[in-house]
C-alpha atoms as a PDB file:
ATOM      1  CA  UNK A   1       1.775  19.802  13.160  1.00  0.00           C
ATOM      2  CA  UNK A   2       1.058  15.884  13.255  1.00  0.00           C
ATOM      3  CA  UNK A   3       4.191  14.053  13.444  1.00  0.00           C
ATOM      4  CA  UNK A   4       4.241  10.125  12.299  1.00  0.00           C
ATOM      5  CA  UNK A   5       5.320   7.672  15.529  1.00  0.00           C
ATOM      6  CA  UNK A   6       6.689   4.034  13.997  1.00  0.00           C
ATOM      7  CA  UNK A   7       3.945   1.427  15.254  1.00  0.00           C
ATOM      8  CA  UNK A   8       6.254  -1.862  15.121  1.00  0.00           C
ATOM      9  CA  UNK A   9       3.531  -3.904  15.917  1.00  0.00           C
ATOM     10  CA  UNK A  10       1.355  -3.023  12.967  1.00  0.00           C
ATOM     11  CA  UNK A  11       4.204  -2.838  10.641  1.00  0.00           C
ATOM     12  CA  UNK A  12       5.426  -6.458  11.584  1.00  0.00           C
ATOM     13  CA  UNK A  13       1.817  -7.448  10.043  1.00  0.00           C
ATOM     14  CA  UNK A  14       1.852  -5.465   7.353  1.00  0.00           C
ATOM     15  CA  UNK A  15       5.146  -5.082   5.975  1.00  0.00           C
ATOM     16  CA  UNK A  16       5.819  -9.420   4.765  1.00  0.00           C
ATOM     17  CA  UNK A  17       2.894  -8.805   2.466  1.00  0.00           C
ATOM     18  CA  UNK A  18       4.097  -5.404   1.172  1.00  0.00           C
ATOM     19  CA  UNK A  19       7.564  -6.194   0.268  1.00  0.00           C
ATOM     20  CA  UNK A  20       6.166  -9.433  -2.124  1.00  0.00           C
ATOM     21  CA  UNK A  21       7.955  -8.702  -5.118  1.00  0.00           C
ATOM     22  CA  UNK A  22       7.478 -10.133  -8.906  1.00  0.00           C
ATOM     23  CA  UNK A  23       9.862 -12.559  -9.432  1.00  0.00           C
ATOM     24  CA  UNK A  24       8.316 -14.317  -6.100  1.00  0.00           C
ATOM     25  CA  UNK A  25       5.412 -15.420  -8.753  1.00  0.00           C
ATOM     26  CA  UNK A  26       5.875 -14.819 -12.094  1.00  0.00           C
ATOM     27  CA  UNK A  27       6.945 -18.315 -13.378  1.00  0.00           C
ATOM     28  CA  UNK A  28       3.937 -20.569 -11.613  1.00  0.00           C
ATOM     29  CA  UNK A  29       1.518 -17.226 -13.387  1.00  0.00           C
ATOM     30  CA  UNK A  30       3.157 -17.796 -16.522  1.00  0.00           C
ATOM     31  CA  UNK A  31       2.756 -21.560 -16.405  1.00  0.00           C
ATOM     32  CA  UNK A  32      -1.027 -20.727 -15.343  1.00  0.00           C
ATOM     33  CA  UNK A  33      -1.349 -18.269 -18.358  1.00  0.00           C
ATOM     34  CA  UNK A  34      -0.050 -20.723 -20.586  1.00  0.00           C
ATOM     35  CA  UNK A  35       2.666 -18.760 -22.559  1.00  0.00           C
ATOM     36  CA  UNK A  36       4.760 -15.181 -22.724  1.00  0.00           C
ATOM     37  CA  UNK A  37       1.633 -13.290 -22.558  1.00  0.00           C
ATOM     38  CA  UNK A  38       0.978 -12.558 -18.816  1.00  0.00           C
ATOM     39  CA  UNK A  39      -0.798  -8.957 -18.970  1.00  0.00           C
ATOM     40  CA  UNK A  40      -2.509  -9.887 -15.562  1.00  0.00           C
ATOM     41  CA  UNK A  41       0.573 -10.381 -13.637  1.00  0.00           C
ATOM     42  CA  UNK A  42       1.160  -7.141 -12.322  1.00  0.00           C
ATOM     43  CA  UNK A  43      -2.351  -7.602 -10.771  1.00  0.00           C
ATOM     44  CA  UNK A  44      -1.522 -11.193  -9.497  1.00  0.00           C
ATOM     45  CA  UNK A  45       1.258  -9.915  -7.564  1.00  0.00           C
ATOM     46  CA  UNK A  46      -1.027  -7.399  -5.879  1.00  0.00           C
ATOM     47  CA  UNK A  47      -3.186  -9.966  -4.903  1.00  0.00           C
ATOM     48  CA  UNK A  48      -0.432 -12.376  -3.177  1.00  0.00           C
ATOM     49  CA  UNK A  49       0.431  -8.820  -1.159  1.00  0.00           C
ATOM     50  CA  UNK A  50      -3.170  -8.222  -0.142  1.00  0.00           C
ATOM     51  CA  UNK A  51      -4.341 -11.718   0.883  1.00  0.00           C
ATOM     52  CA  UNK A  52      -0.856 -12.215   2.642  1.00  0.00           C
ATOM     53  CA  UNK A  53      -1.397  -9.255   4.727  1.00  0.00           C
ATOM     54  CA  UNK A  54      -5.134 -10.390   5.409  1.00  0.00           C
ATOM     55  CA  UNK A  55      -4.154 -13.566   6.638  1.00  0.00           C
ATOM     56  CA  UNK A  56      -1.415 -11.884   8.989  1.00  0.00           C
ATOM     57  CA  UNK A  57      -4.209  -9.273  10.693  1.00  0.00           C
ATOM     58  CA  UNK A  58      -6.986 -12.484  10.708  1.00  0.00           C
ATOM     59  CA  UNK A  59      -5.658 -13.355  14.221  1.00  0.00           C
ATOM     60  CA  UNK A  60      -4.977  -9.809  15.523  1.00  0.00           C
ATOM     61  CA  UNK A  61      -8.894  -8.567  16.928  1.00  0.00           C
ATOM     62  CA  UNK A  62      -7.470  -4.773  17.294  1.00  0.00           C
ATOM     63  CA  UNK A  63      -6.876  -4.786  13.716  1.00  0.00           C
ATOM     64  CA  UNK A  64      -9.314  -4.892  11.351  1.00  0.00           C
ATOM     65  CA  UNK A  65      -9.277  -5.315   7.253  1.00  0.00           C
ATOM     66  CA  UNK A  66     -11.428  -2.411   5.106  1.00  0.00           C
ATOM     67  CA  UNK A  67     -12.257  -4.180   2.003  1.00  0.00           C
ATOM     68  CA  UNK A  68     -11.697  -1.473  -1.069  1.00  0.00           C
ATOM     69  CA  UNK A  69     -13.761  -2.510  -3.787  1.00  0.00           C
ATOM     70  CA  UNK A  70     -13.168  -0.536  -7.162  1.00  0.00           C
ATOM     71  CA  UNK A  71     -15.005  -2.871  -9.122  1.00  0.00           C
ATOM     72  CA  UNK A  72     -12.392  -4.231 -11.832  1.00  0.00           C
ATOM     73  CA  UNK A  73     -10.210  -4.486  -8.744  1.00  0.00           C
ATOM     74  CA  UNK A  74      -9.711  -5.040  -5.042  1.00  0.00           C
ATOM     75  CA  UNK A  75      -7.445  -3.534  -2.289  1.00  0.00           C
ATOM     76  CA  UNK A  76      -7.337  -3.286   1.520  1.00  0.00           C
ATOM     77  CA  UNK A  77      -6.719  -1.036   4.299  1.00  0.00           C
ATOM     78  CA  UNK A  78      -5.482  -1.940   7.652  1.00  0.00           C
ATOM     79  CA  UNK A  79      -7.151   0.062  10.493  1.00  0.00           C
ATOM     80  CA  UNK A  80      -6.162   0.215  14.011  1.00  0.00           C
ATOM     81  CA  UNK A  81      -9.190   0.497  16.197  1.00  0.00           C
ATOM     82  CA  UNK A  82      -6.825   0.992  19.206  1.00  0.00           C
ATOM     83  CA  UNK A  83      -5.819   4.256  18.067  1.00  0.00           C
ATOM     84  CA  UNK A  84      -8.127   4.787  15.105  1.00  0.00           C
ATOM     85  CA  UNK A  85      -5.124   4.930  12.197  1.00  0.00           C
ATOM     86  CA  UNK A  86      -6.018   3.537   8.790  1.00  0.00           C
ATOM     87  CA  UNK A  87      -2.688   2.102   6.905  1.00  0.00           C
ATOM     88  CA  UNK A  88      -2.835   2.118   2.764  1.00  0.00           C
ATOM     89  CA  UNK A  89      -0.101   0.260   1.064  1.00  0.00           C
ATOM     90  CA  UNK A  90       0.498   1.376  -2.496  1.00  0.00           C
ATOM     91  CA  UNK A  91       4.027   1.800  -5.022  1.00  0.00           C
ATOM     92  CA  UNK A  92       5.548   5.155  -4.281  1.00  0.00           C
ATOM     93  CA  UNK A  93       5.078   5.839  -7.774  1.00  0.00           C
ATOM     94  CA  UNK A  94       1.519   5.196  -7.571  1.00  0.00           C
ATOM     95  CA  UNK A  95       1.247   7.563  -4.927  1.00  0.00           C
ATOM     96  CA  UNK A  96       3.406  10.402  -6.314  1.00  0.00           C
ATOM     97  CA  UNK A  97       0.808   9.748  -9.370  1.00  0.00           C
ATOM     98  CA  UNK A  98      -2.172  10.133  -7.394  1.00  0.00           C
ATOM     99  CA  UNK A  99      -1.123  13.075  -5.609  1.00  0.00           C
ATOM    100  CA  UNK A 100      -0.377  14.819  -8.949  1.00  0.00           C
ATOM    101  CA  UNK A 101      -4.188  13.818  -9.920  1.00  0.00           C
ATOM    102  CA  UNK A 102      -5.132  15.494  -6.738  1.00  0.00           C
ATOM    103  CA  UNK A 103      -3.351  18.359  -7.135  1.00  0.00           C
ATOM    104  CA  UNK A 104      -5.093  19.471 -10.343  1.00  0.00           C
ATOM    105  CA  UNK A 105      -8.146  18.768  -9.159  1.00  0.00           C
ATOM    106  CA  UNK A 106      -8.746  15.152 -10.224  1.00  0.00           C
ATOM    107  CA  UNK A 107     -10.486  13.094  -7.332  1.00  0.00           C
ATOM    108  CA  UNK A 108     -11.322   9.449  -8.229  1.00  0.00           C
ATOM    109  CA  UNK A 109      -8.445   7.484  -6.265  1.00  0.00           C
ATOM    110  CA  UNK A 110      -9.768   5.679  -3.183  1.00  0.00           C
ATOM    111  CA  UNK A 111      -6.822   7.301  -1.145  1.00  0.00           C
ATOM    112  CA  UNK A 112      -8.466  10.967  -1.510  1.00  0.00           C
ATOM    113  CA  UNK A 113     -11.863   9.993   0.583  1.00  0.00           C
ATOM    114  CA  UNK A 114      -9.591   8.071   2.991  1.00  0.00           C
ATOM    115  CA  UNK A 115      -7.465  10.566   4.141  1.00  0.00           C
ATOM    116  CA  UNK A 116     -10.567  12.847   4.971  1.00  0.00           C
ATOM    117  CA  UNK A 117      -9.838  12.915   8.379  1.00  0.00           C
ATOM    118  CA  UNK A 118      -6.011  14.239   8.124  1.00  0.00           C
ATOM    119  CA  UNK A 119      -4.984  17.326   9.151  1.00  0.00           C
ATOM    120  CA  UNK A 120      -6.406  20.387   7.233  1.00  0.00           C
ATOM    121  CA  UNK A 121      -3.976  21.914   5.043  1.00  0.00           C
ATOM    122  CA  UNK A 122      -3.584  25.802   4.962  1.00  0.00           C
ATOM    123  CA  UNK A 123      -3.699  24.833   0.777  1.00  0.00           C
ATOM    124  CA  UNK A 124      -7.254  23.906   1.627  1.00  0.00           C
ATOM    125  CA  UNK A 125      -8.546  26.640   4.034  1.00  0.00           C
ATOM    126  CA  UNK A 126      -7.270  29.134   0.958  1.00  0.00           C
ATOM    127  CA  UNK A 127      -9.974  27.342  -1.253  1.00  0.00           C
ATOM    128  CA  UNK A 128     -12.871  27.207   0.869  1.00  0.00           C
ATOM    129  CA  UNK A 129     -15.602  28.931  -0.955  1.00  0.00           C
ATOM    130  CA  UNK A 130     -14.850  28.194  -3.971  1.00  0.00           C
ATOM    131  CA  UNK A 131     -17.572  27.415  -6.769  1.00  0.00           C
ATOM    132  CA  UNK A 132     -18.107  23.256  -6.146  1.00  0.00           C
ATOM    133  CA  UNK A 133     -16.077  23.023  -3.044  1.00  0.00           C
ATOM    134  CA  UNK A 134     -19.247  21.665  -0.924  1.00  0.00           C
ATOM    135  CA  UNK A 135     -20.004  19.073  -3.511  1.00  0.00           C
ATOM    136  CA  UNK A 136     -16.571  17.731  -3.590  1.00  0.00           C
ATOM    137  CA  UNK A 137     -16.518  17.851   0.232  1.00  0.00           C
ATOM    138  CA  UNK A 138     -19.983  15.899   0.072  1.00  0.00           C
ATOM    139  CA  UNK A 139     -18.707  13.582  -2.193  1.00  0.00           C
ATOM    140  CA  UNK A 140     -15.770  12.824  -0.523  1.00  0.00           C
ATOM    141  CA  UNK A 141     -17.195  12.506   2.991  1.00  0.00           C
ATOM    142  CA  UNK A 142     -20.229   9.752   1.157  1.00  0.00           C
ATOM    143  CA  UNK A 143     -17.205   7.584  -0.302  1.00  0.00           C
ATOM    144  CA  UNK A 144     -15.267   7.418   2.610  1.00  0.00           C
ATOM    145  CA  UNK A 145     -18.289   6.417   4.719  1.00  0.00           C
ATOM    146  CA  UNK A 146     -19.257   3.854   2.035  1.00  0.00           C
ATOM    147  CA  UNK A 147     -15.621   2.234   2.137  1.00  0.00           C
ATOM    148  CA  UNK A 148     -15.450   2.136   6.360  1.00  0.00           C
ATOM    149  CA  UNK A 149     -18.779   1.884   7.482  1.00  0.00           C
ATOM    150  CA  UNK A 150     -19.036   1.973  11.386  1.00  0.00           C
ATOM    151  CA  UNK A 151     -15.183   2.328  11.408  1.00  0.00           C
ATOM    152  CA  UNK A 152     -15.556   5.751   9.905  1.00  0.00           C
ATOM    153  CA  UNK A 153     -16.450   7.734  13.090  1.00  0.00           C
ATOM    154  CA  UNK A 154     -13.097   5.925  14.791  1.00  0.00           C
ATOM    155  CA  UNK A 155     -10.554   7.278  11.698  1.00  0.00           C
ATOM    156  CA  UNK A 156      -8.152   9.933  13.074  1.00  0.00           C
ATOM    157  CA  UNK A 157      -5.941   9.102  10.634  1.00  0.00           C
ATOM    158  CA  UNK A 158      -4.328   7.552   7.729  1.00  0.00           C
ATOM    159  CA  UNK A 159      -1.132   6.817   6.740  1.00  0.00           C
ATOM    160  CA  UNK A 160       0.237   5.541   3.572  1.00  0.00           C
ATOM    161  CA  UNK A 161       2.867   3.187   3.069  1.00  0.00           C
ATOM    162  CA  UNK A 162       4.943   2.863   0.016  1.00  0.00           C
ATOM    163  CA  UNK A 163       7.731   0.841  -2.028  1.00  0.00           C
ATOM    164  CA  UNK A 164       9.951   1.478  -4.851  1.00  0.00           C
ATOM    165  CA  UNK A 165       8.880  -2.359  -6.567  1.00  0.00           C
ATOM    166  CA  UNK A 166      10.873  -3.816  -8.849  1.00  0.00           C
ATOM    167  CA  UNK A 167      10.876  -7.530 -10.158  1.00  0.00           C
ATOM    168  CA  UNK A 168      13.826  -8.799  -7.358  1.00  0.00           C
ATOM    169  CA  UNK A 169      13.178  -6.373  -4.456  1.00  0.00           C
ATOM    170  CA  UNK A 170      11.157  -4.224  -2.849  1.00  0.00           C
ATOM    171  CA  UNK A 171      13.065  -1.298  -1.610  1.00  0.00           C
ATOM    172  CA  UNK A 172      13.056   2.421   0.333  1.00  0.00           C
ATOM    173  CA  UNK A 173       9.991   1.511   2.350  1.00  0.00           C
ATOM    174  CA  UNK A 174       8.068   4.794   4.001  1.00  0.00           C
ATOM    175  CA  UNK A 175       5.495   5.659   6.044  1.00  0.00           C
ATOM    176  CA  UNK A 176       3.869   8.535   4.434  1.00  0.00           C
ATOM    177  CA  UNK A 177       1.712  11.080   6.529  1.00  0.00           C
ATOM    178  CA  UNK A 178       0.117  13.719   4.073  1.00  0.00           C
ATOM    179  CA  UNK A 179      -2.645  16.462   5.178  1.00  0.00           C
ATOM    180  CA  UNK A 180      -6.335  16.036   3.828  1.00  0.00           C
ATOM    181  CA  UNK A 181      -5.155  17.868   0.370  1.00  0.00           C
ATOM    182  CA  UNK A 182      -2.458  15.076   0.050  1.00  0.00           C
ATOM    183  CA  UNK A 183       0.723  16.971   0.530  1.00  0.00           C
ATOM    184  CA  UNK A 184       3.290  15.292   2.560  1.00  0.00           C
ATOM    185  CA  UNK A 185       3.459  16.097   6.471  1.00  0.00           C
ATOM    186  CA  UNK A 186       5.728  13.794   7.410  1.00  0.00           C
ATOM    187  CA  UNK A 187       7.380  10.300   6.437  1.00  0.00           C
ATOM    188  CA  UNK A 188       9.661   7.781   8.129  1.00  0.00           C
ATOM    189  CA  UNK A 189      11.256   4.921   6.807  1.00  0.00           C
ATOM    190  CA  UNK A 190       9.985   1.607   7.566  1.00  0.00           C
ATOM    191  CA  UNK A 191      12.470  -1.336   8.617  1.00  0.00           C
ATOM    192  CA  UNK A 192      13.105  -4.259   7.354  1.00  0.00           C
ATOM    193  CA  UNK A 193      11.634  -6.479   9.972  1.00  0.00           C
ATOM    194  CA  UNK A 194      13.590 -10.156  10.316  1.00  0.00           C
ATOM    195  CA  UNK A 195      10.186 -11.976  11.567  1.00  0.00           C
ATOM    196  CA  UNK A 196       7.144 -11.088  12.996  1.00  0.00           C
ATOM    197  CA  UNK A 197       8.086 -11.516  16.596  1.00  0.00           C
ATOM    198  CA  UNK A 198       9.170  -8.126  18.236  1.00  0.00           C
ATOM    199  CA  UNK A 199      11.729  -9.484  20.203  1.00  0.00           C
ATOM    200  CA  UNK A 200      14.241  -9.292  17.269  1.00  0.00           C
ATOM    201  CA  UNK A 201      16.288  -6.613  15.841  1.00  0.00           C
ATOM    202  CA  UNK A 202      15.331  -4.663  12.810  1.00  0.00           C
ATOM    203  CA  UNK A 203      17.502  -3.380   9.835  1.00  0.00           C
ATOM    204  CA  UNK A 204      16.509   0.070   7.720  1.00  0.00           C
ATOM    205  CA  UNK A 205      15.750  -0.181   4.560  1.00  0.00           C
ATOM    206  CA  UNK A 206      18.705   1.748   3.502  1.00  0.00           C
ATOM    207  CA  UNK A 207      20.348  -1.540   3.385  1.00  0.00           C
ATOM    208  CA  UNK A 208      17.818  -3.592   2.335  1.00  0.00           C
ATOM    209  CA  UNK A 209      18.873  -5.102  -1.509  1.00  0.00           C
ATOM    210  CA  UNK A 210      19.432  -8.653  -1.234  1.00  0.00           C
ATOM    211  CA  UNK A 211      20.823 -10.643  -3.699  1.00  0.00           C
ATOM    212  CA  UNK A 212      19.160 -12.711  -6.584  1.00  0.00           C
ATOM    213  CA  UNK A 213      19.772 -16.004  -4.945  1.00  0.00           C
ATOM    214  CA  UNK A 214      18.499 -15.027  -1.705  1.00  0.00           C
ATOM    215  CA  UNK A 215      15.200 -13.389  -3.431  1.00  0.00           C
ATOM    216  CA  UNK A 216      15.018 -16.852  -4.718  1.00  0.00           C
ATOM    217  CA  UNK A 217      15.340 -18.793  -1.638  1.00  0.00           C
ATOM    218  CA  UNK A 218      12.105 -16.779  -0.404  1.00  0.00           C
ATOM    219  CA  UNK A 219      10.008 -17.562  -3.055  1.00  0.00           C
ATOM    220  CA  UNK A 220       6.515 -17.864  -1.687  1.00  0.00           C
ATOM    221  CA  UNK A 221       6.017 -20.829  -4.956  1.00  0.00           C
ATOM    222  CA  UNK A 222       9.204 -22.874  -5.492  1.00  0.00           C
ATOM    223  CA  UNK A 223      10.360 -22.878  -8.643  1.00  0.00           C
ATOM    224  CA  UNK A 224      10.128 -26.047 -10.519  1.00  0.00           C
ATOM    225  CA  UNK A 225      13.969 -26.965 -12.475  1.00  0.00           C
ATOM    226  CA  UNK A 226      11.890 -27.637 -15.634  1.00  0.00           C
ATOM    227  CA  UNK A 227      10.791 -24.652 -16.261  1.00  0.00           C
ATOM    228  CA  UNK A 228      13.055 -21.756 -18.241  1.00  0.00           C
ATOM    229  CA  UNK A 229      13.695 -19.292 -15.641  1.00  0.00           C
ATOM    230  CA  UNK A 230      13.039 -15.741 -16.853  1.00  0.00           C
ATOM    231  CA  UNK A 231      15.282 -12.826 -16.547  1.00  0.00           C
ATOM    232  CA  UNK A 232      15.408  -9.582 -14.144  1.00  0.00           C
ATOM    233  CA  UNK A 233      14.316  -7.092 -16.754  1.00  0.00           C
ATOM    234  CA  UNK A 234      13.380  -4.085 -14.842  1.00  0.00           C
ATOM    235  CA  UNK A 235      11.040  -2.030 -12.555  1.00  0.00           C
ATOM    236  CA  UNK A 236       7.625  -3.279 -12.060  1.00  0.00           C
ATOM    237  CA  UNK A 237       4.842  -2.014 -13.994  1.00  0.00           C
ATOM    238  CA  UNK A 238       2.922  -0.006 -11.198  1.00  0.00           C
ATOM    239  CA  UNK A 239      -0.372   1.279 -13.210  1.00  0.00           C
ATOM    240  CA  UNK A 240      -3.384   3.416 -11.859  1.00  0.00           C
ATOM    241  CA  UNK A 241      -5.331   0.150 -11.406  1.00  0.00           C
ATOM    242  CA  UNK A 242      -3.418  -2.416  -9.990  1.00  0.00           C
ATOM    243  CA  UNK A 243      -3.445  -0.745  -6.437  1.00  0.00           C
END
């Protein structure tokens, strides 16, 4: 049975993007919307995590970024050509809402082609033969080529990484192996990494809420003391679309 190994060195790219959290944005995207309505912020937050990851693997040649494009939307991947592992950052809850799609037979979600290559699940072997198995299989196999390209024959693997999001913090990071019918193999839990140089020490997420005033400090856009700051008022919205 595959077993998940911690890869610091990807994580230490991957993880300052991933743990971007709301409040890091949401005054300077109201101020751009122009009032209380900010429907697309959920989406803009998204965005700040993808392109900050992008710009953190842009140096690193080993690593290399898979453009998902799901036309009203955009994600990446992060795949390792050293040891052909494919990384897929999403909320948990997104992913405990995919795998229920999956699981009943509903296979639209990018993450279902991507994790072709995972470990065959006995679930699966008990289907084979089943009316529209080979077109699913077919299907599956075509979008996952379309999304890597040439990187598709190097894929072992992919792994899925996942955090609880809520406006102040991003919390209970995991690495999240499942087999190619999505159920979980394994799953680790991903530090909270002080800076990107490995030299340092790490602390587990277990650990990991920080207070309001240090969220603030972080900001990636300062806030501006005009402006009417607005309050913590819950858990992100994580919907099907925005990653």
């Amino acid at each position: 049975m595959d077993k998940l190994k911690r890869d610091d060195e990807v994580l230490r790219r991957i993880v300052p993007g991933a743990t971007i959290i709301k409040i890091q944005v949401m005054d300077d995207y109201t101020e751009e919307a122009g009032g209380k309505y900010i429907n697309g912020l959920s989406f803009n937050v998204w965005d700040h995590r993808f392109n900050t990851i992008s710009a953190a693997i842009a140096s690193t040649p080993w690593l290399v970024e898979i453009p998902i494009d799901r036309y009203i939307w955009k994600a990446i991947g992060v795949f390792n050509t050293k040891d052909g592992t494919l990384y897929l950052i999403t909320s948990y809850a997104n992913f405990i809402a995919v795998q229920r799609k999956i699981k009943k037979g509903k296979y639209s979600h990018y993450m279902y082609p991507l994790t072709i290559n995972n470990a065959t699940s006995t679930e699966q072997l008990s289907l084979d033969g089943f009316e529209n198995d080979d077109t699913i299989a077919e299907e599956r196999l075509k979008e996952a080529k379309k999304i890597l390209g040439d990187d598709f024959t190097r894929l072992k693997r992919t792994i899925i990484i996942t955090y609880d999001y809520f406006e102040d913090a991003a919390v209970n990071g995991l690495e999240i192996l499942v087999d190619n019918n999505f159920s979980i193999i394994d799953r680790l839990a991903i530090p909270e990494y002080e800076s990107p140089s490995p030299d340092d020490d790490t602390i587990k997420h277990d650990n990991q809420e920080k207070s309001a005033e240090k969220q603030k400090s972080d900001r990636i856009v300062k806030w501006n003391a005009n402006k009417t700051k607005r309050p913590i008022t819950g858990e992100e919205n994580n919907n099907g679309t925005s990653n």
